[in-house]
Protein backbone atom coordinates (compact mmCIF):
# COMPACT_ATOMS: atom_id res chain seq x y z
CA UNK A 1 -70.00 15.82 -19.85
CA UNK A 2 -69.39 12.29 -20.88
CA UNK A 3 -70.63 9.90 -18.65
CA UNK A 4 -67.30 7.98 -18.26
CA UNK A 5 -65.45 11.33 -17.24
CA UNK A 6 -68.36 11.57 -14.79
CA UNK A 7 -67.55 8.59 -13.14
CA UNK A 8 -64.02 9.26 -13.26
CA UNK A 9 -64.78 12.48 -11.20
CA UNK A 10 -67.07 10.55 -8.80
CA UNK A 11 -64.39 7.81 -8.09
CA UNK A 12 -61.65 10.58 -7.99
CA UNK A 13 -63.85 12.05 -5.21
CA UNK A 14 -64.53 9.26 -3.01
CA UNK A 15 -60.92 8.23 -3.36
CA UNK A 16 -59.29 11.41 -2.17
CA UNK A 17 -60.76 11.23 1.54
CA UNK A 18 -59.64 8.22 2.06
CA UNK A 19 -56.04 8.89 1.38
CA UNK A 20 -56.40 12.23 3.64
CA UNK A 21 -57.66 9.94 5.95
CA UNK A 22 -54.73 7.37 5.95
CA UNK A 23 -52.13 10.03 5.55
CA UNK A 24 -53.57 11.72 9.12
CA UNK A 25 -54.03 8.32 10.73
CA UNK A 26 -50.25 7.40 9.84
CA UNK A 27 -49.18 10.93 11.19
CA UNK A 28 -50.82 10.44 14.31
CA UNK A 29 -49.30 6.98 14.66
CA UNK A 30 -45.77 8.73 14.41
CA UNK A 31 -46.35 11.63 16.70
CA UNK A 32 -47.60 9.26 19.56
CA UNK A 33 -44.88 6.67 19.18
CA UNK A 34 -42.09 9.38 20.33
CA UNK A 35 -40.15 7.31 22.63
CA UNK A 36 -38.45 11.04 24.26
CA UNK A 37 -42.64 11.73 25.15
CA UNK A 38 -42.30 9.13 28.72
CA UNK A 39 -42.63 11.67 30.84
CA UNK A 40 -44.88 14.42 29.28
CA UNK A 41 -47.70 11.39 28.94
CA UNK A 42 -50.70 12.42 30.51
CA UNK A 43 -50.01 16.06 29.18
CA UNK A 44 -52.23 15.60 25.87
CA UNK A 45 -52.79 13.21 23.33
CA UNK A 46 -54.24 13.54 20.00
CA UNK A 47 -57.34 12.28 18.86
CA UNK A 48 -58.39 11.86 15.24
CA UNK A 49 -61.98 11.28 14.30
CA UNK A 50 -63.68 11.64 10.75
CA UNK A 51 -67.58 10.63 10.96
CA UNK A 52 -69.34 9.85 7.82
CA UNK A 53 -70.00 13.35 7.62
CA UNK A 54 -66.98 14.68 7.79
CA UNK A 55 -66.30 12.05 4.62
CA UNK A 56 -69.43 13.17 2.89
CA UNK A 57 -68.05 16.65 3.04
CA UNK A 58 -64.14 15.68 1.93
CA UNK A 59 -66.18 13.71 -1.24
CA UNK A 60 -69.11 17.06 -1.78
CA UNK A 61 -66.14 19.46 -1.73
CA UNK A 62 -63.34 16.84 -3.89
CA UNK A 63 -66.46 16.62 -6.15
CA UNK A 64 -66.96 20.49 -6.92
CA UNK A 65 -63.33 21.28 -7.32
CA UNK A 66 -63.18 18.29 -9.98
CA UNK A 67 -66.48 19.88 -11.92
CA UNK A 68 -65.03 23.39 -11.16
CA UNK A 69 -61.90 22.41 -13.16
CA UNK A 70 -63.88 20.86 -16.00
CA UNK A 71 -66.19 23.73 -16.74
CA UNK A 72 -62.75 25.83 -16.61
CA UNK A 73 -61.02 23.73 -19.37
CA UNK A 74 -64.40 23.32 -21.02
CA UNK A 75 -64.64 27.35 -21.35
CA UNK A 76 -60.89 27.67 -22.52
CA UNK A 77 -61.18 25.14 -25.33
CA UNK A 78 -64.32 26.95 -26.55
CA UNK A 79 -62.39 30.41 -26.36
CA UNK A 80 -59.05 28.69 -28.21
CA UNK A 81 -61.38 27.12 -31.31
């Protein structure tokens, strides 16, 4: 594996969580701005938290998939030549 592919992969990887992360934050935004919810308040509320953990294991697992997927196309190029 070139190291520029690499690095690709690893920035790929650390980008990913963060846009799950964003997406999720925006959603909760919208489901607790519902201006019908006045009187149902105190019935729940939603509560979103991603620890560096939880973003260590988003980037370990973003990180496998990505070399997953390039020993795949490695192994069908070397079956196709």
């Amino acid at each position: 594996m070139k190291l520029r592919l690499l690095l690709a992969g690893l920035g790929i990887s650390a980008a990913f969580p963060w846009l799950v992360y964003f997406i999720l934050l925006g959603m909760q935004a919208k489901f607790q701005t519902q201006t019908n919810d006045f009187q149902y308040h105190d019935s729940y509320f939603m509560v979103m938290h991603v620890g560096w953990t939880g973003y260590a294991i988003c980037f370990l697992a973003c990180f496998a998939l990505f070399l997953i997927g390039y020993a795949a196309y490695s192994l069908t190029r070397k079956v196709k030549s």
